[in-house]
Protein backbone atom coordinates (compact mmCIF):
# COMPACT_ATOMS: atom_id res chain seq x y z
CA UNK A 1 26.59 -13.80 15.73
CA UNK A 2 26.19 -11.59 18.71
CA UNK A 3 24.73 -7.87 17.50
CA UNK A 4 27.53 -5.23 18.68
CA UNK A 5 26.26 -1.23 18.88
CA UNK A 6 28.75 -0.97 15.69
CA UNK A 7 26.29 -3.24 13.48
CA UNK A 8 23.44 -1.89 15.36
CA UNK A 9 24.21 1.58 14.17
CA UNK A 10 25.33 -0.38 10.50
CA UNK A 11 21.68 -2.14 10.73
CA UNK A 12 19.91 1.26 11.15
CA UNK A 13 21.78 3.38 8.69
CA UNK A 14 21.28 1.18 6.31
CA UNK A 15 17.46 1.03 6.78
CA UNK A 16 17.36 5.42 6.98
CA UNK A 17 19.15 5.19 3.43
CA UNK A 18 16.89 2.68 1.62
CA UNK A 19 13.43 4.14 3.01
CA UNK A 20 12.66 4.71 -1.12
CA UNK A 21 12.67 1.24 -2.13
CA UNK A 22 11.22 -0.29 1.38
CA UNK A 23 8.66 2.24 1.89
CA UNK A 24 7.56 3.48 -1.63
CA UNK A 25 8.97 6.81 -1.03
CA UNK A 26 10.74 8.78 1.74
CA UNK A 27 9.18 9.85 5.15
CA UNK A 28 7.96 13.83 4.62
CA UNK A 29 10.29 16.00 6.15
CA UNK A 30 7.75 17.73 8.21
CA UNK A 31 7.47 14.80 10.35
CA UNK A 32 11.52 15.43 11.33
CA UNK A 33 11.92 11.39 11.08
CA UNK A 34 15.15 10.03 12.93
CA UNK A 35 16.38 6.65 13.98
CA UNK A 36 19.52 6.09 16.18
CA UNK A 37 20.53 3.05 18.08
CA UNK A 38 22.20 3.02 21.88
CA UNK A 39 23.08 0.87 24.54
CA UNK A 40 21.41 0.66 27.92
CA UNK A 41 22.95 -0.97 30.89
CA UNK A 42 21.94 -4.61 29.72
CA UNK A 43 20.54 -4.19 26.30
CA UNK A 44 20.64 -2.06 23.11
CA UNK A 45 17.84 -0.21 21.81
CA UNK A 46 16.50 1.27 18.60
CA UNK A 47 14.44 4.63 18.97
CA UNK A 48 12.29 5.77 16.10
CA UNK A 49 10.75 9.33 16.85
CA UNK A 50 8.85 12.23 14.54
CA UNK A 51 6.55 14.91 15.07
CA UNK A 52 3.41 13.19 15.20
CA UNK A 53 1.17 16.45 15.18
CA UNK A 54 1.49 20.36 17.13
CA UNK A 55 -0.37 21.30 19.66
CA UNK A 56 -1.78 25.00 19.37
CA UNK A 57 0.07 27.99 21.66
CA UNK A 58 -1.72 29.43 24.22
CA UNK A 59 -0.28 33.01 23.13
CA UNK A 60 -0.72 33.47 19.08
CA UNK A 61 2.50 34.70 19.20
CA UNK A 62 4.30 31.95 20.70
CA UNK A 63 5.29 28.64 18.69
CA UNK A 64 3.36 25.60 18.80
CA UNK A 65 4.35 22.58 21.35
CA UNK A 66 5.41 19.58 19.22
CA UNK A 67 3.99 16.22 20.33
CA UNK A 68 6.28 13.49 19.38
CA UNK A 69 5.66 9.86 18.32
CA UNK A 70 8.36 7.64 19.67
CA UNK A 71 9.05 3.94 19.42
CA UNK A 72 11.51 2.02 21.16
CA UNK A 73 12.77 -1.39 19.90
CA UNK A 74 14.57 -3.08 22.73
CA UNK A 75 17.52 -5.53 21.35
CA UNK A 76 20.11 -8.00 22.99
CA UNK A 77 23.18 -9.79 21.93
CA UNK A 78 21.39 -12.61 20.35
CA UNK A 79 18.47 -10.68 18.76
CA UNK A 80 17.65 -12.24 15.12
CA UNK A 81 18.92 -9.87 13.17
CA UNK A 82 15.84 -10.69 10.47
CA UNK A 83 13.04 -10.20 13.10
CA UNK A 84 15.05 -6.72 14.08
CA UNK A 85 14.98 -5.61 10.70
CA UNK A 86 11.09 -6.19 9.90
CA UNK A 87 10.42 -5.14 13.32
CA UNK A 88 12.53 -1.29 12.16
CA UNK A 89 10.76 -1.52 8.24
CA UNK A 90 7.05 -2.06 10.34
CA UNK A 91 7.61 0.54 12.92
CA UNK A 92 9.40 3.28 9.54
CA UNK A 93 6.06 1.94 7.95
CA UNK A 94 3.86 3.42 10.67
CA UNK A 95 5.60 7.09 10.54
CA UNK A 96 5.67 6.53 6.39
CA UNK A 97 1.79 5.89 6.68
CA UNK A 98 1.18 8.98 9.13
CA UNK A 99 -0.74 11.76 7.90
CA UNK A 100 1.41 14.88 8.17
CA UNK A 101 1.69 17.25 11.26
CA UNK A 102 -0.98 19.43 11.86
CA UNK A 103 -2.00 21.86 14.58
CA UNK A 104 -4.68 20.63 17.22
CA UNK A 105 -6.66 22.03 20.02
């Protein structure tokens, strides 16, 4: 079966909702978790990002610049569709397993 951006998208939904029973719990809130799926001129990809940590202002009145982890899963037509899923649990594993944002120097 070739992977369309329709089951992509279906594939990756599906994964956000049932990050309880995967992961052991749901990804903190703080960390601004999101997952999407596009397409690219020859391929799809799956993008995981969060806030990874927040780097202090310069000015103590100013907010504080958010440094992102990102992860990019690239996908074609005839991806397995089993390796793409434990490749999206491993990477949701990762951010589950990250210690929550925190201001650095």
């Amino acid at each position: 079966m070739k992977i369309t951006l329709d089951y992509l998208k279906g594939i990756v939904d599906a994964l956000y909702y049932a990050q309880t029973p995967l992961l052991g719990g749901e990804i903190e809130d703080e960390k601004e978790f999101e997952i999407n799926a596009y397409r690219t001129a020859f391929r799809f990809e799956v993008r995981l990002t969060s806030i990874g940590n927040y780097r202090r202002a310069k000015i103590e009145s100013d907010f504080h610049e958010i440094i992102r982890y990102r992860q990019t899963i690239n996908v074609s037509e005839n991806s397995d569709v089993c390796k793409l899923v434990k490749d999206i649990i491993t990477e949701m594993e990762v951010i589950y397993k990250m210690e929550s944002p925190e201001v650095i120097d």
